[in-house]
N, C-alpha and C. Protein backbone atom coordinates (compact mmCIF):
# COMPACT_ATOMS: atom_id res chain seq x y z
N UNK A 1 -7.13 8.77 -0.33
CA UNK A 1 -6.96 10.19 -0.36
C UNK A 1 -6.26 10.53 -1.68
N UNK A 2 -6.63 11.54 -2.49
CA UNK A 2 -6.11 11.78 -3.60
C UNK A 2 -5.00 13.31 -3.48
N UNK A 3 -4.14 13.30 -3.81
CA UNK A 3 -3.39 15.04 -3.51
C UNK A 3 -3.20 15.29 -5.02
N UNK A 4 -3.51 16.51 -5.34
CA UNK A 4 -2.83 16.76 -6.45
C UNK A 4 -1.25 16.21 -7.14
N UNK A 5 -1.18 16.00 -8.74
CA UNK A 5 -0.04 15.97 -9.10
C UNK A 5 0.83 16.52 -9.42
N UNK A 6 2.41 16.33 -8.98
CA UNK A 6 3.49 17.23 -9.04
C UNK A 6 3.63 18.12 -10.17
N UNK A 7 3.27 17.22 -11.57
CA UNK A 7 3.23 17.59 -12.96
C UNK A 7 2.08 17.79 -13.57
N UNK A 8 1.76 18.66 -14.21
CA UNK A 8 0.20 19.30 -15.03
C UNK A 8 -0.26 18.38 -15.11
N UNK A 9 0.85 18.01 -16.39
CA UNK A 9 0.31 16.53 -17.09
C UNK A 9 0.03 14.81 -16.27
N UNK A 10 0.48 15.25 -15.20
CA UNK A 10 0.37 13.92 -14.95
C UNK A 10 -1.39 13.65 -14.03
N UNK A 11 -1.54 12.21 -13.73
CA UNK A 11 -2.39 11.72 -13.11
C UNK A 11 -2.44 12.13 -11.60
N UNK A 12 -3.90 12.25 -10.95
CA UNK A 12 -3.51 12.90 -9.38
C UNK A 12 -3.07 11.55 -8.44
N UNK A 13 -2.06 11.86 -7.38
CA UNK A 13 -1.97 10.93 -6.54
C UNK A 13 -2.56 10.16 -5.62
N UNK A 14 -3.12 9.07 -5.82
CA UNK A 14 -4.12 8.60 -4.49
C UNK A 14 -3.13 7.55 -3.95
N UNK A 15 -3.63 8.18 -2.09
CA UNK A 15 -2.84 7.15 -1.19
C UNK A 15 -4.05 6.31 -0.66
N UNK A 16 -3.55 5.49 0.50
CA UNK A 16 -4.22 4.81 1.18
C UNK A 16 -3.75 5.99 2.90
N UNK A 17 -4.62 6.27 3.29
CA UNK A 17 -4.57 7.23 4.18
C UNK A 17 -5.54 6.56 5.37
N UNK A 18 -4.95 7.02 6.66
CA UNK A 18 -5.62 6.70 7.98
C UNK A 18 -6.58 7.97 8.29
N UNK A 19 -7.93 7.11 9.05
CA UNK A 19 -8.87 8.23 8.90
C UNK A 19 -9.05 9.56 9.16
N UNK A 20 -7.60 10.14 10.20
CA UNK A 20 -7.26 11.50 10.40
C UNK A 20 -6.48 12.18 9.00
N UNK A 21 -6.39 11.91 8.01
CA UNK A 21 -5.91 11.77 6.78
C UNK A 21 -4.25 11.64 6.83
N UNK A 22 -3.73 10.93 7.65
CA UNK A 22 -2.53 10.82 7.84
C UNK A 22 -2.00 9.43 6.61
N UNK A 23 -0.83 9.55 6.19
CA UNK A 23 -0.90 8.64 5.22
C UNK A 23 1.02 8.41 4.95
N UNK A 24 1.74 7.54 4.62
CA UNK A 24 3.03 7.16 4.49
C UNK A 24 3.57 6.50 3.54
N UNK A 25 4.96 6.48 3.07
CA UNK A 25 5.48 6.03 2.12
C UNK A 25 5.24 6.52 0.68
N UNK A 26 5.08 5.93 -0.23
CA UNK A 26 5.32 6.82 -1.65
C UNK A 26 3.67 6.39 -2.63
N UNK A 27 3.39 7.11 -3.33
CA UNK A 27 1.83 6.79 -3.86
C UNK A 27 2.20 5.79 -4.35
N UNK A 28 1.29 4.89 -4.85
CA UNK A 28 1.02 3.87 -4.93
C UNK A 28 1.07 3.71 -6.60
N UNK A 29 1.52 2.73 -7.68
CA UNK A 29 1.20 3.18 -9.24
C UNK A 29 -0.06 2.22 -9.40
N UNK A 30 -0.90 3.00 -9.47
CA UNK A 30 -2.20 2.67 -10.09
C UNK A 30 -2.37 2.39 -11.42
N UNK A 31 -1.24 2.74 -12.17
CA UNK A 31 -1.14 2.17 -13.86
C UNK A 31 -1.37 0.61 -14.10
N UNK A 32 -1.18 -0.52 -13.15
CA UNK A 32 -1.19 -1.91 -13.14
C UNK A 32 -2.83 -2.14 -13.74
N UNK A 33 -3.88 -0.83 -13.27
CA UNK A 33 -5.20 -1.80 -13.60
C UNK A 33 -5.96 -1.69 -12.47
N UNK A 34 -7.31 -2.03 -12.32
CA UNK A 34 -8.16 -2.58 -11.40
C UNK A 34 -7.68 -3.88 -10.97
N UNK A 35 -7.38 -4.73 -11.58
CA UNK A 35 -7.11 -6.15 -10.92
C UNK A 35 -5.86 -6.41 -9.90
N UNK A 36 -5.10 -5.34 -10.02
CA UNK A 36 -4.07 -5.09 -8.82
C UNK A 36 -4.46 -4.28 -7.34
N UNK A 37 -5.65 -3.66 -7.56
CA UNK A 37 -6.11 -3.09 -6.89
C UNK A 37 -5.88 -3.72 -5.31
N UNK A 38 -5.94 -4.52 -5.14
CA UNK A 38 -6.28 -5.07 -3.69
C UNK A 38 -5.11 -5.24 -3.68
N UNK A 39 -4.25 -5.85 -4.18
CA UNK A 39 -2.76 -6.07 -3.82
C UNK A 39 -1.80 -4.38 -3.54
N UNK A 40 -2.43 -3.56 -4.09
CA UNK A 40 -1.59 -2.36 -4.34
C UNK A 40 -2.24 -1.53 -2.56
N UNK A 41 -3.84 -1.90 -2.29
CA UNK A 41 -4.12 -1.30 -1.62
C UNK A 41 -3.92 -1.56 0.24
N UNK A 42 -3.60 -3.05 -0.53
CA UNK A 42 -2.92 -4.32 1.21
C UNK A 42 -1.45 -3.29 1.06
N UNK A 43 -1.00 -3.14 0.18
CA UNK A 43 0.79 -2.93 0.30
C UNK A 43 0.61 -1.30 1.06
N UNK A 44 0.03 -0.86 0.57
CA UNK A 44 0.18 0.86 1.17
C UNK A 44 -0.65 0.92 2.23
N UNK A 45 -1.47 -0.06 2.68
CA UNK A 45 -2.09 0.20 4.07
C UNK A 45 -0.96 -0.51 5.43
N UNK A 46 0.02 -1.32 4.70
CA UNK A 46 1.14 -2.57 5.65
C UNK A 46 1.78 -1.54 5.72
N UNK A 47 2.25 -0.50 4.96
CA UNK A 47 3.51 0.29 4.53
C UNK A 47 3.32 1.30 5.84
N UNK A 48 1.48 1.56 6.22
CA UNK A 48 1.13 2.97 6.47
C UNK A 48 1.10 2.13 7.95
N UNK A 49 0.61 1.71 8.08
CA UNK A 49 0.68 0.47 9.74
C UNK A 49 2.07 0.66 9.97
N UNK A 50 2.95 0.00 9.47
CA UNK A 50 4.42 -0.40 9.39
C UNK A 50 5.21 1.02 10.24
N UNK A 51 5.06 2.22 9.29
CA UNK A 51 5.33 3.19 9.78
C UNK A 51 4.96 3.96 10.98
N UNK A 52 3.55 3.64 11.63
CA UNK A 52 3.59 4.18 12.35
C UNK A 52 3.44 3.30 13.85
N UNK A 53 3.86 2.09 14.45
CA UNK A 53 3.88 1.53 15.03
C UNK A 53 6.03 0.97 15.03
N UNK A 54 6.37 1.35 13.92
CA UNK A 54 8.07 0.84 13.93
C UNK A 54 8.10 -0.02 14.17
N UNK A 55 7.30 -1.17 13.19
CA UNK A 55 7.67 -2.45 13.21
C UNK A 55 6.96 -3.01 11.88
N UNK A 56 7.64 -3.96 11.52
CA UNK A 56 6.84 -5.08 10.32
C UNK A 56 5.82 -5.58 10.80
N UNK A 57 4.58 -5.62 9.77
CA UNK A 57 3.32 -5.78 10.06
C UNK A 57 2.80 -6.83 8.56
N UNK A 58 2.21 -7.56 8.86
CA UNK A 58 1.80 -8.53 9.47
C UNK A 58 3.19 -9.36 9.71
N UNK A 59 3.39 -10.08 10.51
CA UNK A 59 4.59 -10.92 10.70
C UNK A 59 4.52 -12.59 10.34
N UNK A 60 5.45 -13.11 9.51
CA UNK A 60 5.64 -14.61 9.51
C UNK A 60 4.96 -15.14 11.01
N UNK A 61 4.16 -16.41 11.14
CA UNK A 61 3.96 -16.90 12.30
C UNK A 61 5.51 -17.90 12.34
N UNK A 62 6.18 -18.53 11.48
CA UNK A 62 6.61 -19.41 12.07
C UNK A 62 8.13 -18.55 11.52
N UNK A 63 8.82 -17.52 10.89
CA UNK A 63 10.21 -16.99 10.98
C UNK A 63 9.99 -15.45 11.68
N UNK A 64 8.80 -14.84 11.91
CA UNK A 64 8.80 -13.77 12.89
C UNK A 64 9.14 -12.76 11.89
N UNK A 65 9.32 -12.83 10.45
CA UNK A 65 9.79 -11.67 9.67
C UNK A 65 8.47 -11.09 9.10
N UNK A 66 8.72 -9.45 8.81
CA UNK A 66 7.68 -9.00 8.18
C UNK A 66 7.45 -9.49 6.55
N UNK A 67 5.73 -9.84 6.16
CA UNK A 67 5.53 -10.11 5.32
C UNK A 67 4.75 -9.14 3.81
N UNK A 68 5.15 -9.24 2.78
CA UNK A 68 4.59 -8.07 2.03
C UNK A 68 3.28 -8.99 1.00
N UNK A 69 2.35 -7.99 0.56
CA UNK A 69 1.17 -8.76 -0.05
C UNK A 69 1.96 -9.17 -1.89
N UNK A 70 1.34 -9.73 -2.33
CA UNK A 70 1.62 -10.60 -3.40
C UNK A 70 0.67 -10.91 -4.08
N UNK A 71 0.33 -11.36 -5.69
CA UNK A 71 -0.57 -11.67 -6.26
C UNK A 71 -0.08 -13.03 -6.46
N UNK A 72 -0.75 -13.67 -6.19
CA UNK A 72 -0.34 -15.31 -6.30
C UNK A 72 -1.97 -16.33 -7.04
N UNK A 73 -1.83 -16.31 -8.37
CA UNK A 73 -3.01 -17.22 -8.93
C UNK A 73 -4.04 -16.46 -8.72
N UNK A 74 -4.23 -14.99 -8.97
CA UNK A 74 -4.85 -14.19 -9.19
C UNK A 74 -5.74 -13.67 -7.56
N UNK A 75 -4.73 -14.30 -7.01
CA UNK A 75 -5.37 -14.45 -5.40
C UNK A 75 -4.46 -13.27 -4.17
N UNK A 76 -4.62 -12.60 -3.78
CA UNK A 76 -4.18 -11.63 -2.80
C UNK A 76 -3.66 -12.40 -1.95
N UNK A 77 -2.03 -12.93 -1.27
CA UNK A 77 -1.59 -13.12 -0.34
C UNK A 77 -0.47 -12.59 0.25
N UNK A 78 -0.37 -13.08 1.78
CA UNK A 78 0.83 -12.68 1.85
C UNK A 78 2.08 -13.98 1.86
């Protein structure tokens, strides 16, 4: 979902939004590039889950803590 930006000059905001266009936490900086893309778009969809269930999402299997996505060897994990 894209909303307009606060500032003339600036770039418009795109979130990662649930299909009723409901959407959470803070836009996302898309300045990193295309190649962050998937990492930027795992983080604001965990963020948007996260929030509306009140709990950490996806969870460690073996410490039970919530986990955040990561670029690791050019590879998307958590």
């Amino acid at each position: 979902m894209a909303l307009p930006p606060y500032e003339a000059d600036e770039p418009e905001n795109v979130y990662v939004a649930l299909a009723n266009g409901e959407w959470h936490g803070n836009y996302p900086d898309w300045a990193a590039g295309p190649a962050s893309a998937p990492t930027i778009v795992a983080d604001a969809a965990q963020e948007t889950v996260a929030e509306r269930l009140w709990q950490a999402w996806p969870l460690c299997a073996e410490h039970g803590l919530g986990m955040h996505p990561r670029d690791v060897d050019e590879l998307l994990s958590w």
